[in-house]
C-alpha atoms as a PDB file:
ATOM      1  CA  UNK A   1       0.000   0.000   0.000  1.00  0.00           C
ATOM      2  CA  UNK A   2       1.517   3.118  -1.041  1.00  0.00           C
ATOM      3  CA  UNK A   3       2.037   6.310   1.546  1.00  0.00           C
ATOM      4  CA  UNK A   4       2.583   9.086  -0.909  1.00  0.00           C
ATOM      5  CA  UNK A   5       0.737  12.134  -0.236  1.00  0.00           C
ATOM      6  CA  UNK A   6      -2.051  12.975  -2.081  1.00  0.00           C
ATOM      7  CA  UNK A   7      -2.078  15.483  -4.422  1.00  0.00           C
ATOM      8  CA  UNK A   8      -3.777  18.952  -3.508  1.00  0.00           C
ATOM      9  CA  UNK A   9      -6.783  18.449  -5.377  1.00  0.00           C
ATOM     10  CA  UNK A  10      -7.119  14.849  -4.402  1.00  0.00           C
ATOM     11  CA  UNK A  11      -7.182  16.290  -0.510  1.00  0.00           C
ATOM     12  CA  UNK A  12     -10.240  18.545  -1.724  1.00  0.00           C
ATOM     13  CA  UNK A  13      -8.081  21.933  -0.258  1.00  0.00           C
ATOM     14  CA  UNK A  14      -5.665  24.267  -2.380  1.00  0.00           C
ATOM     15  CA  UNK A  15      -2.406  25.148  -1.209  1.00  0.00           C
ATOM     16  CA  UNK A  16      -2.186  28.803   0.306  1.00  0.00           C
ATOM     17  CA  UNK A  17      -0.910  31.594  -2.536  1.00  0.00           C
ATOM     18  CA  UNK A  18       1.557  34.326  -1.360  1.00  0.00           C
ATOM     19  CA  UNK A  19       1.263  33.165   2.182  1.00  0.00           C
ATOM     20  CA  UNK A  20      -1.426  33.938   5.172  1.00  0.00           C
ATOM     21  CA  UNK A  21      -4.093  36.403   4.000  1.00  0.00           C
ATOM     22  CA  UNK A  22      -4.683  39.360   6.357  1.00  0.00           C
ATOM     23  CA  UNK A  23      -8.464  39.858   6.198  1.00  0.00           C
ATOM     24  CA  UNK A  24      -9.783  43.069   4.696  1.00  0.00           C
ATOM     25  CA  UNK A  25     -12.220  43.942   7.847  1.00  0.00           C
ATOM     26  CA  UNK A  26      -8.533  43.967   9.882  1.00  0.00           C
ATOM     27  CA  UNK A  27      -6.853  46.044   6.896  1.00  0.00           C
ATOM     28  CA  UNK A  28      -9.531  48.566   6.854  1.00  0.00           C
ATOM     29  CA  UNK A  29     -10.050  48.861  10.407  1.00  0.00           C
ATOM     30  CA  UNK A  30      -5.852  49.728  10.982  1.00  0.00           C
ATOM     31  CA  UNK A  31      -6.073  51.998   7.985  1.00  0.00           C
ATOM     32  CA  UNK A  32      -9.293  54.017   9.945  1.00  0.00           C
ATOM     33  CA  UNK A  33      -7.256  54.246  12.996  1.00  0.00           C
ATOM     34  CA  UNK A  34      -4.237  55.252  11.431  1.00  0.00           C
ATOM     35  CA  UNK A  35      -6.473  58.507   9.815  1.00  0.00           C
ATOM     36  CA  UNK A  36      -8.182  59.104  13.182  1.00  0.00           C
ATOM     37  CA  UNK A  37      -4.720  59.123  15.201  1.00  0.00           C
ATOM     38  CA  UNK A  38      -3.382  61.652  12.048  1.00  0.00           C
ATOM     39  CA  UNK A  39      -6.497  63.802  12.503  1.00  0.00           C
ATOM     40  CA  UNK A  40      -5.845  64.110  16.539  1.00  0.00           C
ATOM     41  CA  UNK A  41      -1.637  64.207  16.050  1.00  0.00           C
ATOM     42  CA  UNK A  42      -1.394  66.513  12.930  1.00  0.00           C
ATOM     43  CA  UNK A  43      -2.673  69.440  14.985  1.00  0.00           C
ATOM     44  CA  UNK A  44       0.170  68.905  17.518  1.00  0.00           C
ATOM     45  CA  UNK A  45       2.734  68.214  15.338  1.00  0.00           C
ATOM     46  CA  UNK A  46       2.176  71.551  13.541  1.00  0.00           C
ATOM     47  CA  UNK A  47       2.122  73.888  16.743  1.00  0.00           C
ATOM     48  CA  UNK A  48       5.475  71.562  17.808  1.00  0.00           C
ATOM     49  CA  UNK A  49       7.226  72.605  14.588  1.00  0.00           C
ATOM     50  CA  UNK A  50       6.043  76.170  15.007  1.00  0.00           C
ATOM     51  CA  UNK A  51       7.371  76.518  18.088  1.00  0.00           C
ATOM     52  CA  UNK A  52      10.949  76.360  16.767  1.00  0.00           C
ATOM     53  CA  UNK A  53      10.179  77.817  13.261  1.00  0.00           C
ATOM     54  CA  UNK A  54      11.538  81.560  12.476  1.00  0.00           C
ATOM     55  CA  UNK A  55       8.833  84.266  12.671  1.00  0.00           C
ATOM     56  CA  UNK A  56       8.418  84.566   8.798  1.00  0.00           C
ATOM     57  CA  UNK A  57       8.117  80.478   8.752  1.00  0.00           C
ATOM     58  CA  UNK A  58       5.366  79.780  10.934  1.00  0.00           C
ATOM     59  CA  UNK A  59       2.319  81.613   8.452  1.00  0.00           C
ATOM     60  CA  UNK A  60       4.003  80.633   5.396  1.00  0.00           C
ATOM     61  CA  UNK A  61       1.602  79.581   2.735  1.00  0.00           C
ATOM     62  CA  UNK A  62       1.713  76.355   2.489  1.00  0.00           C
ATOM     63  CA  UNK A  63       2.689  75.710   5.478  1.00  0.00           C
ATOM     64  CA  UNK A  64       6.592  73.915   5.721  1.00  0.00           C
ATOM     65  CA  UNK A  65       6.939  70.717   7.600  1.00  0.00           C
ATOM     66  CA  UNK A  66      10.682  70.285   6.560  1.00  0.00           C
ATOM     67  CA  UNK A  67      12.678  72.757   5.018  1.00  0.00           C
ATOM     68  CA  UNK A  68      13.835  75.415   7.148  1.00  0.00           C
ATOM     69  CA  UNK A  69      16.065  76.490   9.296  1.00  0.00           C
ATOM     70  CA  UNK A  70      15.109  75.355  13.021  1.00  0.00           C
ATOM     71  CA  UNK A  71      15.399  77.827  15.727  1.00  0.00           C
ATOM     72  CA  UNK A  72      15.447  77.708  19.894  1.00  0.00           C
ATOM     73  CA  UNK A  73      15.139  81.216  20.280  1.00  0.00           C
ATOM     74  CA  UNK A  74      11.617  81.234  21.427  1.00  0.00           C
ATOM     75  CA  UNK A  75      12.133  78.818  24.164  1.00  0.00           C
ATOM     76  CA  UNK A  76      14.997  80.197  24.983  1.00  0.00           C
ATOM     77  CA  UNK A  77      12.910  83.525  25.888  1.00  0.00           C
ATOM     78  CA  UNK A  78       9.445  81.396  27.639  1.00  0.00           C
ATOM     79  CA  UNK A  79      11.435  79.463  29.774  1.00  0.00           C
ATOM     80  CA  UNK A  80      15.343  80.652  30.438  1.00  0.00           C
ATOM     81  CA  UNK A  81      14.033  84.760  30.441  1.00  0.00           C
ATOM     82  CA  UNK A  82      16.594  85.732  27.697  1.00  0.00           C
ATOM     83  CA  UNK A  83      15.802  88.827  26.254  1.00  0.00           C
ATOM     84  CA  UNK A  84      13.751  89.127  22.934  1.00  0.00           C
ATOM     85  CA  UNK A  85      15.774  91.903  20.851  1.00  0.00           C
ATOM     86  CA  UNK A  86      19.112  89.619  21.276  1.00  0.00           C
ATOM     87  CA  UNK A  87      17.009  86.976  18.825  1.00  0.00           C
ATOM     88  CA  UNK A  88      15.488  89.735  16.062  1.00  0.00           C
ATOM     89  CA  UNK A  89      12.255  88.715  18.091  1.00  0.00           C
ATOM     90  CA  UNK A  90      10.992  92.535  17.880  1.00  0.00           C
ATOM     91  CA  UNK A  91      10.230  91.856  14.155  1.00  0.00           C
ATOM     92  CA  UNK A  92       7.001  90.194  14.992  1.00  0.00           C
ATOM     93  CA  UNK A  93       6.160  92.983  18.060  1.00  0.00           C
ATOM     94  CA  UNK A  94       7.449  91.078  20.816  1.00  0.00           C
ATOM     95  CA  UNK A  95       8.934  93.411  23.224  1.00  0.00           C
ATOM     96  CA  UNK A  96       9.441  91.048  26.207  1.00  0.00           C
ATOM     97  CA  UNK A  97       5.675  91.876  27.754  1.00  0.00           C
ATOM     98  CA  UNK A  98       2.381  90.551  26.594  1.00  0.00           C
ATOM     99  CA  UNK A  99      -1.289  92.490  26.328  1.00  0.00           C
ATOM    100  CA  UNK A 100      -2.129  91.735  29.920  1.00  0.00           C
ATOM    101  CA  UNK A 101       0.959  93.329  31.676  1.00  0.00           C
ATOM    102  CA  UNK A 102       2.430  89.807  32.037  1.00  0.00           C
ATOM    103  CA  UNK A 103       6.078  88.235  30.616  1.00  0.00           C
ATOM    104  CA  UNK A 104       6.811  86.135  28.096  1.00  0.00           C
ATOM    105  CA  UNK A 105       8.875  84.342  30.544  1.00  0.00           C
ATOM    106  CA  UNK A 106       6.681  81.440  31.427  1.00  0.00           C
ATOM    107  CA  UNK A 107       8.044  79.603  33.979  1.00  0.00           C
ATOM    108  CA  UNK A 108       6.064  80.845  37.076  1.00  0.00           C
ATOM    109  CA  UNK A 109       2.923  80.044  34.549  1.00  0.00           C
ATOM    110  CA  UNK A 110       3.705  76.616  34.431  1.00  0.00           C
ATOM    111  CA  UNK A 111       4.400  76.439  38.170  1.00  0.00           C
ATOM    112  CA  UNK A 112       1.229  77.723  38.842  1.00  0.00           C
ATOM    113  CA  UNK A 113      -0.478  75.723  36.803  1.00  0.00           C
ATOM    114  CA  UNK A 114       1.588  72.604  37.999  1.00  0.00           C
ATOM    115  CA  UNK A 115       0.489  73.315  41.936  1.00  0.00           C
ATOM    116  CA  UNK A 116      -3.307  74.081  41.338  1.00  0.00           C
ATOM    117  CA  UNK A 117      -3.412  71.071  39.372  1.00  0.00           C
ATOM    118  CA  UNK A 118      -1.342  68.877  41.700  1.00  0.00           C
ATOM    119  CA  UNK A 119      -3.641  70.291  44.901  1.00  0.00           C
ATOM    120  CA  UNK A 120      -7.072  70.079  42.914  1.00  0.00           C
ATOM    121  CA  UNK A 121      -5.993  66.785  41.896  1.00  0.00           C
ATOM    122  CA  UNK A 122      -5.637  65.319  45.629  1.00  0.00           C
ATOM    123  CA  UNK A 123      -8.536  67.271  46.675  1.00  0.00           C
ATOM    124  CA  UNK A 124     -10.856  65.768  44.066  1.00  0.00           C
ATOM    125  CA  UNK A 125      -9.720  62.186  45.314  1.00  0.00           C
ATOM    126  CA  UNK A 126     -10.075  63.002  48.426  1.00  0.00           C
ATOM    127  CA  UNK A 127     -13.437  63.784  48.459  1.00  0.00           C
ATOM    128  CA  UNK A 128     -14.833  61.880  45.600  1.00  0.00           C
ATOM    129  CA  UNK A 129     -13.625  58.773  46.664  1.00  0.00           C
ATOM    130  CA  UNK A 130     -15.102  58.283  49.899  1.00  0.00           C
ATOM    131  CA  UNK A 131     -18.587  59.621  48.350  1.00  0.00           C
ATOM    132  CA  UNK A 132     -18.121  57.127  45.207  1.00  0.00           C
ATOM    133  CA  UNK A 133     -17.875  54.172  47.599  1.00  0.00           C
ATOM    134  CA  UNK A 134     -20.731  55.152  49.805  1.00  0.00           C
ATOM    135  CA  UNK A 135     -22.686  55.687  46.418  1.00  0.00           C
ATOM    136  CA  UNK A 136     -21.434  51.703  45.761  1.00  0.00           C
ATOM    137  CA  UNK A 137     -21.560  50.130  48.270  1.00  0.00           C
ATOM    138  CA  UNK A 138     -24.877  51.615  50.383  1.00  0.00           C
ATOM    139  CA  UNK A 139     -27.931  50.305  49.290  1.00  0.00           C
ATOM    140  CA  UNK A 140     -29.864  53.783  50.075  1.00  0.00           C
ATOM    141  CA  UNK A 141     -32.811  54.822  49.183  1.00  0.00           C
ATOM    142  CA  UNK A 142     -33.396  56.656  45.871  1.00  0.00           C
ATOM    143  CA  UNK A 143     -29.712  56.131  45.390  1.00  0.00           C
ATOM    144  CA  UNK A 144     -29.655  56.235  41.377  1.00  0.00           C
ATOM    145  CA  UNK A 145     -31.203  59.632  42.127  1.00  0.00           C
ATOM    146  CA  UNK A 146     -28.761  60.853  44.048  1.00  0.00           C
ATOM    147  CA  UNK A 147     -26.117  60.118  41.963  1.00  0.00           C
ATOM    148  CA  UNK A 148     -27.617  62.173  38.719  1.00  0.00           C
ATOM    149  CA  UNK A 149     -27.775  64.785  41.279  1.00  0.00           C
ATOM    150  CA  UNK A 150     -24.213  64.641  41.844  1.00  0.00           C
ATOM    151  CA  UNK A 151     -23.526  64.682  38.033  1.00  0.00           C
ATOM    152  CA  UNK A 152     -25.805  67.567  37.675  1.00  0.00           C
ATOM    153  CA  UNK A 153     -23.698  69.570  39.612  1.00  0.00           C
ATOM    154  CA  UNK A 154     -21.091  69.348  36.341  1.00  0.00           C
ATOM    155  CA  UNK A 155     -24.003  70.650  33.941  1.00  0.00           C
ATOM    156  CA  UNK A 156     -23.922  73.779  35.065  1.00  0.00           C
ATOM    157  CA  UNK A 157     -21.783  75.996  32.989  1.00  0.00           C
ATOM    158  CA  UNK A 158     -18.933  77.753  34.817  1.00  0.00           C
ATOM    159  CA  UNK A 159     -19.963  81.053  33.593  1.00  0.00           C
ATOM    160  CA  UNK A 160     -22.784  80.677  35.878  1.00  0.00           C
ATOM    161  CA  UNK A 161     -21.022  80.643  38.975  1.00  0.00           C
ATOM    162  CA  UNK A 162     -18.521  82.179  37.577  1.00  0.00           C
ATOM    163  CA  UNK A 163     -19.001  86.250  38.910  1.00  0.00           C
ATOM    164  CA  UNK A 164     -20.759  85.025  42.507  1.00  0.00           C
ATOM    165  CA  UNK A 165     -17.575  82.771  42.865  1.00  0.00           C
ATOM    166  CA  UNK A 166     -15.557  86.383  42.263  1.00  0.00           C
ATOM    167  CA  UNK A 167     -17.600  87.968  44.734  1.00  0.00           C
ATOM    168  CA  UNK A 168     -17.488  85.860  47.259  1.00  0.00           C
ATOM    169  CA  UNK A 169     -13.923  85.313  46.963  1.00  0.00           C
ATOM    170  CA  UNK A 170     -12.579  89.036  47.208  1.00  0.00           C
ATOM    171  CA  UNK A 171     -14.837  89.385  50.032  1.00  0.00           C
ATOM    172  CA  UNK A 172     -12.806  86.326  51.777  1.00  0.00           C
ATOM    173  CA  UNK A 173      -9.617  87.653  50.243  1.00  0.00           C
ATOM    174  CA  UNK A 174      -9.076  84.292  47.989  1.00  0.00           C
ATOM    175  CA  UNK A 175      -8.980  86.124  44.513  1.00  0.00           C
ATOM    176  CA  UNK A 176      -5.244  85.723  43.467  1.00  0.00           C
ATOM    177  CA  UNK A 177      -4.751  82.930  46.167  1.00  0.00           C
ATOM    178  CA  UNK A 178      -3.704  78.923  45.261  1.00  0.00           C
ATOM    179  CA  UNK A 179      -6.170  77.514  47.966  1.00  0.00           C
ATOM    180  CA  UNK A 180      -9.340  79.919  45.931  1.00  0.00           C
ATOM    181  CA  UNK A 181      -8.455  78.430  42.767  1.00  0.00           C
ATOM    182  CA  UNK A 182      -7.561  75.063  44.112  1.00  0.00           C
ATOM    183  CA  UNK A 183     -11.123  75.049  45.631  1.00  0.00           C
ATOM    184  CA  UNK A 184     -13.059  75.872  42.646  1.00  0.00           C
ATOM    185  CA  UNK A 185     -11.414  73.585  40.595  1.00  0.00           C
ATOM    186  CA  UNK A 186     -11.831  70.956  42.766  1.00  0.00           C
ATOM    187  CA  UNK A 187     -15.451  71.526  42.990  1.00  0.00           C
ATOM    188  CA  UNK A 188     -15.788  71.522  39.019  1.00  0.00           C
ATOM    189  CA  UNK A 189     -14.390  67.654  38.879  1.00  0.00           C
ATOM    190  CA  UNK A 190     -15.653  66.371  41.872  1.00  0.00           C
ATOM    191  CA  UNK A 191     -18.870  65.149  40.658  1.00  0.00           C
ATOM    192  CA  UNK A 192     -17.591  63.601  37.483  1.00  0.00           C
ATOM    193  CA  UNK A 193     -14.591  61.746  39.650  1.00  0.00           C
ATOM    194  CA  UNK A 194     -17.708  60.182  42.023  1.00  0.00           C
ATOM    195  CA  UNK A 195     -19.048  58.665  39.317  1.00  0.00           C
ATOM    196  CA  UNK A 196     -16.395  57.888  37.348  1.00  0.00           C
ATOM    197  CA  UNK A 197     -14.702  55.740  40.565  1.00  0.00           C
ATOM    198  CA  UNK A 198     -18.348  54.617  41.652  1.00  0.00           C
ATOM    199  CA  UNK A 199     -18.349  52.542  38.451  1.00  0.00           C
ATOM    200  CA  UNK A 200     -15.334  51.412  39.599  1.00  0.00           C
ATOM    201  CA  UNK A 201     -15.834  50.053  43.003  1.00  0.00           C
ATOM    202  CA  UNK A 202     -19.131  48.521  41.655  1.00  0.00           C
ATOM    203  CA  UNK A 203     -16.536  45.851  39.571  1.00  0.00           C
ATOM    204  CA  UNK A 204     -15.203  44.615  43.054  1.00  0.00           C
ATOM    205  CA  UNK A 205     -17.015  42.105  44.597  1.00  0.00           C
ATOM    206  CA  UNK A 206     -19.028  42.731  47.821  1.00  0.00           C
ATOM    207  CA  UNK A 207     -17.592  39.657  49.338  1.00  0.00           C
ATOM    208  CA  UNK A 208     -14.527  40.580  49.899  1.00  0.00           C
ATOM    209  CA  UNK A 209     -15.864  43.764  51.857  1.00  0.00           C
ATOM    210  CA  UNK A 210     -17.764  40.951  53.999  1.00  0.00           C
ATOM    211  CA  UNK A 211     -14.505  38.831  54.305  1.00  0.00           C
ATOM    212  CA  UNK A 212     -12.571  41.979  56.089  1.00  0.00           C
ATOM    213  CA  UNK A 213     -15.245  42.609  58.000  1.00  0.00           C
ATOM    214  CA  UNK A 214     -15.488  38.764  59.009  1.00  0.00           C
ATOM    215  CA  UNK A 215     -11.861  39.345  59.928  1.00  0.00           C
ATOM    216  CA  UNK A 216     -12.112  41.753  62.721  1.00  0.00           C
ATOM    217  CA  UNK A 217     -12.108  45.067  60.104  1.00  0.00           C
ATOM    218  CA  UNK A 218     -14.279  47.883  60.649  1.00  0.00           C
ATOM    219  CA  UNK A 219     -15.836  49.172  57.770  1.00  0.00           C
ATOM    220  CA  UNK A 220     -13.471  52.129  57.234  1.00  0.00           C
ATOM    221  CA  UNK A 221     -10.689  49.760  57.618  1.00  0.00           C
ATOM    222  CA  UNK A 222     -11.862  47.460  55.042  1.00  0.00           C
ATOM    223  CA  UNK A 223     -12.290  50.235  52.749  1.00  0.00           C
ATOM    224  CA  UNK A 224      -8.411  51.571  52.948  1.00  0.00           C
ATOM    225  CA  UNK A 225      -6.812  48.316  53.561  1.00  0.00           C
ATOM    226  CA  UNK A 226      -8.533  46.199  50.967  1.00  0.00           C
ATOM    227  CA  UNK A 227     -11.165  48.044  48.505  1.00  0.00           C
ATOM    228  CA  UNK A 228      -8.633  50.743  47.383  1.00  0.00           C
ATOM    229  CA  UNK A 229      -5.934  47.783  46.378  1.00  0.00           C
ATOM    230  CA  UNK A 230      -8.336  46.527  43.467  1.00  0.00           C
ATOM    231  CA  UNK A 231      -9.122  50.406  42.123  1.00  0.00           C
ATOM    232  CA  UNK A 232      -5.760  51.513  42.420  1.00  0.00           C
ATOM    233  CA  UNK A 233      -6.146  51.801  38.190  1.00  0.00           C
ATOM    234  CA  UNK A 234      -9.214  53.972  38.711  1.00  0.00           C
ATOM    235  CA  UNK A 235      -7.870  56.193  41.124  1.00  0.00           C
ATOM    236  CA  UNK A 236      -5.160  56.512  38.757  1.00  0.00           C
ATOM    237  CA  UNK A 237      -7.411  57.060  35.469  1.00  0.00           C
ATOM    238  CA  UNK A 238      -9.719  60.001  37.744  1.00  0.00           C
ATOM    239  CA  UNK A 239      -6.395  61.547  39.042  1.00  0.00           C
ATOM    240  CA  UNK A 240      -5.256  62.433  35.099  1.00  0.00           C
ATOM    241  CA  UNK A 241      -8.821  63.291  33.881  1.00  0.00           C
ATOM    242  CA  UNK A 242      -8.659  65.684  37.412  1.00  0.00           C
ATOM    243  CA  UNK A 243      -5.346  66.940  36.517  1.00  0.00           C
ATOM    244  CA  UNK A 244      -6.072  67.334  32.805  1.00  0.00           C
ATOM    245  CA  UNK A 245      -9.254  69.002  33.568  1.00  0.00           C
ATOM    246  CA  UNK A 246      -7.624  71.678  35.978  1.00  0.00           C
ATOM    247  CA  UNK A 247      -4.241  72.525  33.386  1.00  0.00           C
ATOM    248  CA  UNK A 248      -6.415  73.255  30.415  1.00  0.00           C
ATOM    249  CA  UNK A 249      -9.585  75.238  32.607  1.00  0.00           C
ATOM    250  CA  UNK A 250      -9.425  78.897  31.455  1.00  0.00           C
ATOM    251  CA  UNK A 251     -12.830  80.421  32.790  1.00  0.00           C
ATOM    252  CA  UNK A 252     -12.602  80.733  36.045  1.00  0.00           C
ATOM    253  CA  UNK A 253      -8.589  80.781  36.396  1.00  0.00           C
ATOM    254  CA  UNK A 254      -9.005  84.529  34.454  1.00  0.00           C
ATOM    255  CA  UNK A 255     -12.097  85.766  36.822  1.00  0.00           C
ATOM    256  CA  UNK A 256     -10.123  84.711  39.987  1.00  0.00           C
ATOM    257  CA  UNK A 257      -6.679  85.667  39.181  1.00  0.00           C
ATOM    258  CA  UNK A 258      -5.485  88.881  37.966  1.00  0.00           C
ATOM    259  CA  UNK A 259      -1.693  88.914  38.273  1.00  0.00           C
ATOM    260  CA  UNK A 260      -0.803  87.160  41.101  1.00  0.00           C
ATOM    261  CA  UNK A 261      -1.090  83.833  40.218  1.00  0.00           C
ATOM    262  CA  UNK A 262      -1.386  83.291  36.185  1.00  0.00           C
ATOM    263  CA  UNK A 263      -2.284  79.502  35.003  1.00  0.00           C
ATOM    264  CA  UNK A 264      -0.878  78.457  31.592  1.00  0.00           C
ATOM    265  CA  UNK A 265      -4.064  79.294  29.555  1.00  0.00           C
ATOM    266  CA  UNK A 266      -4.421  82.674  30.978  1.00  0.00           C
ATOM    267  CA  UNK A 267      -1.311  83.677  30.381  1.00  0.00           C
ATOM    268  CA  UNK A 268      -1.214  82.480  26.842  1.00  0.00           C
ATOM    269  CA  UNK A 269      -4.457  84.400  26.016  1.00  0.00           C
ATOM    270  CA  UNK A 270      -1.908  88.027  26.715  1.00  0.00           C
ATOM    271  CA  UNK A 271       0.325  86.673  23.942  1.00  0.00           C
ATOM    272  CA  UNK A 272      -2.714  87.857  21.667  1.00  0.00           C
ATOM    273  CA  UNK A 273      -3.585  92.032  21.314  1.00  0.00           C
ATOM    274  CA  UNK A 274      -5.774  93.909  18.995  1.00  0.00           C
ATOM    275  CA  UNK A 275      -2.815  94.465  16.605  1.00  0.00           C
ATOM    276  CA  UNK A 276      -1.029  91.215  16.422  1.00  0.00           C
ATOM    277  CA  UNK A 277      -0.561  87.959  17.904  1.00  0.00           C
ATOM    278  CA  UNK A 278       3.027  86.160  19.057  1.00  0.00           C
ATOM    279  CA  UNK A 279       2.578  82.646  17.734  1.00  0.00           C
ATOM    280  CA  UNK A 280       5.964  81.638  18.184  1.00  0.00           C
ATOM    281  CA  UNK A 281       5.774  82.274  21.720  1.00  0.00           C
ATOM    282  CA  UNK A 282       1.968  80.954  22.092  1.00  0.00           C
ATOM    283  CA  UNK A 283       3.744  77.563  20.495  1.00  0.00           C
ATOM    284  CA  UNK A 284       6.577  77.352  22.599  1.00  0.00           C
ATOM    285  CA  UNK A 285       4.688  77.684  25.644  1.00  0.00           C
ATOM    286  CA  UNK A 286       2.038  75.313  24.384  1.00  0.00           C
ATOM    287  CA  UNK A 287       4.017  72.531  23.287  1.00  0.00           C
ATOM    288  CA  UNK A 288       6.038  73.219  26.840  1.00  0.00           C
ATOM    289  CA  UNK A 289       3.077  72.812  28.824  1.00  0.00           C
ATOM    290  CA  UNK A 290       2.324  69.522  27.066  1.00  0.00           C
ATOM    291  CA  UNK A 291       4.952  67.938  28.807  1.00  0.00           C
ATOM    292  CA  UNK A 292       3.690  67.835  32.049  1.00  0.00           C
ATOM    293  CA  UNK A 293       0.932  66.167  31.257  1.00  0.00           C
ATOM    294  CA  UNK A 294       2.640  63.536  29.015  1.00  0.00           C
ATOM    295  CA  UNK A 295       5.260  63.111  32.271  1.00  0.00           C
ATOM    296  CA  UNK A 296       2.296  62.187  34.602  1.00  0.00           C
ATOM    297  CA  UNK A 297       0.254  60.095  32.316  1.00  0.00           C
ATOM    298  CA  UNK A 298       3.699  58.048  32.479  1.00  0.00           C
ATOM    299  CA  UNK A 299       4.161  58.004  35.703  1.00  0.00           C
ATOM    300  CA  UNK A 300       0.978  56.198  36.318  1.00  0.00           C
ATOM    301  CA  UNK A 301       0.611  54.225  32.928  1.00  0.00           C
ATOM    302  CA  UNK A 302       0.214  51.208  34.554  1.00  0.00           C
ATOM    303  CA  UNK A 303      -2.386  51.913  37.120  1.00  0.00           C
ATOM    304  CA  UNK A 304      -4.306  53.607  34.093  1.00  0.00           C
ATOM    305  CA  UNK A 305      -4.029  51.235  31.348  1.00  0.00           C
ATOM    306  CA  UNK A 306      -5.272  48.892  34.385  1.00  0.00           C
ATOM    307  CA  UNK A 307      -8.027  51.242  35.284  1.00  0.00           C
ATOM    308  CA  UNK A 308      -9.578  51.772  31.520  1.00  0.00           C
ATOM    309  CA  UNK A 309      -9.750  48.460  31.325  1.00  0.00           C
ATOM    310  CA  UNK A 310     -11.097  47.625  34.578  1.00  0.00           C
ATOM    311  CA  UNK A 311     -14.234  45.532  34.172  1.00  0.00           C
ATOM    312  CA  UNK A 312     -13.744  45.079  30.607  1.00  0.00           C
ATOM    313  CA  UNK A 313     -13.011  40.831  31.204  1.00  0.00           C
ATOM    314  CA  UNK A 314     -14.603  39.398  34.071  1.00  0.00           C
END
């Protein structure tokens, strides 16, 4: 009895051509995200490449990706305080002082910015998290009702509150202060942190609540020592929204400051006047300011990778 192999049509399948085949739903789907990522990273790359473009580079019709000369100079005036005439700078108008009275030395901007944000940050978790787990884990009355009402309290625009808030605060003597501005931006995120970490703590069990407890833990002590182990990832993803939220807020940051205290987007809008606007300094400070944010999305990567997907496989 003979053992040769068949032949490919005696076996009833043909022999793959050109290798695997990659299937067109896959193909089409990487070639979709690959235009959606361009859509979000084009913006970005252009004010990046206009922040060390020469004044006469960065309006140039069409615009120049490659091709020129790269320059330094308008960092080297936003965050090391050099002096604009030793670049040519004046050309454009600069003269070393935007339209509000401000520098275009930026470094106390970002410092402002980077302590309101770290402070509103802990605040936020500090309150919201408590409140999300009591929102989880007590079976209250009316309880879905009260958490809408907690989200409501984000609907509101800031304008709103916006005047009252100034008010209020120069009566207290908080307008121009960290802890005002810490405060209010605290209170603008709080509601969307409870319920983004009450969705959280509803993907850990109740059992293991009841097995603490079973083990001689109060309730509070179950809560720290246990429950905030598994959410670790969601803390982390609420801290960044939080701390995203508070860098890029612009409303309330210009009511409540005047020149005190200057966050990064209210001192970027004195870069602009009537007469002209500095773009090379507007996109130095901009893509400056990025980096914070891209330094503490690292920092916790893991937690928040863990924390997006949180739920996702049981």
């Amino acid at each position: 009895m003979s053992s040769a192999p068949l032949p490919a049509s005696a076996s009833g399948r043909r022999p793959p051509r050109g290798g695997r085949r990659v299937p067109v739903a896959k193909v089409a789907l990487t070639v979709a995200s690959a235009a959606v990522a361009l859509i979000f990273f084009l913006p970005i790359l252009w004010w990046a490449l206009a922040s060390i473009k020469p004044t006469q580079e960065i309006l140039s019709v069409p615009p120049k990706l490659f091709g020129f000369e790269p320059t330094l100079d308008w960092y080297r005036v936003v965050l090391l305080n050099a002096d604009p005439t030793a670049f040519n700078l004046e050309e454009s108008g600069a003269v070393g002082r935007g339209s509000g009275g401000g520098t275009f030395y930026s470094i106390p901007y970002l410092r402002d910015s980077f302590i309101v944000g770290i402070g509103s940050t802990a605040l936020v978790l500090l309150l919201a998290t408590p409140a999300a787990y009591a929102l989880s884990r007590f079976r209250m009355r009316r309880r879905k009702d009260l958490a809408f009402w907690v989200l409501s309290q984000r609907m509101m625009p800031p304008i709103v509150a916006a005047f009252p808030l100034f008010f209020m605060f120069r009566e207290l003597g908080w307008v121009d202060t960290y802890h005002g501005l810490i405060l209010v931006h605290a209170a603008i995120n709080a509601p969307l942190a409870t319920l983004l970490l009450m969705s959280f703590f509803d993907e850990v069990p109740v059992d293991l609540d009841d097995a603490a407890r079973v083990d001689g833990a109060t309730r509070f002590g179950a809560f720290r020592g246990v429950i905030l182990n598994y959410v670790r990832g969601g803390l982390a993803a609420t801290a960044v929204l939080a701390f995203v939220f508070s860098w890029n807020e612009f409303l309330l940051s210009l009511v409540l400051t005047t020149v005190g205290i200057r966050t990064v987007p209210v001192a970027s809008s004195t870069f602009t006047t009537a007469f002209f606007t500095e773009w090379g300094y507007l996109a130095a400070l901009g893509t400056a300011s990025m980096v914070p944010i891209f330094v503490f999305i690292l920092l916790v990567q893991r937690h928040l990778v863990r924390g997006l997907t949180l739920g996702a496989v049981k």
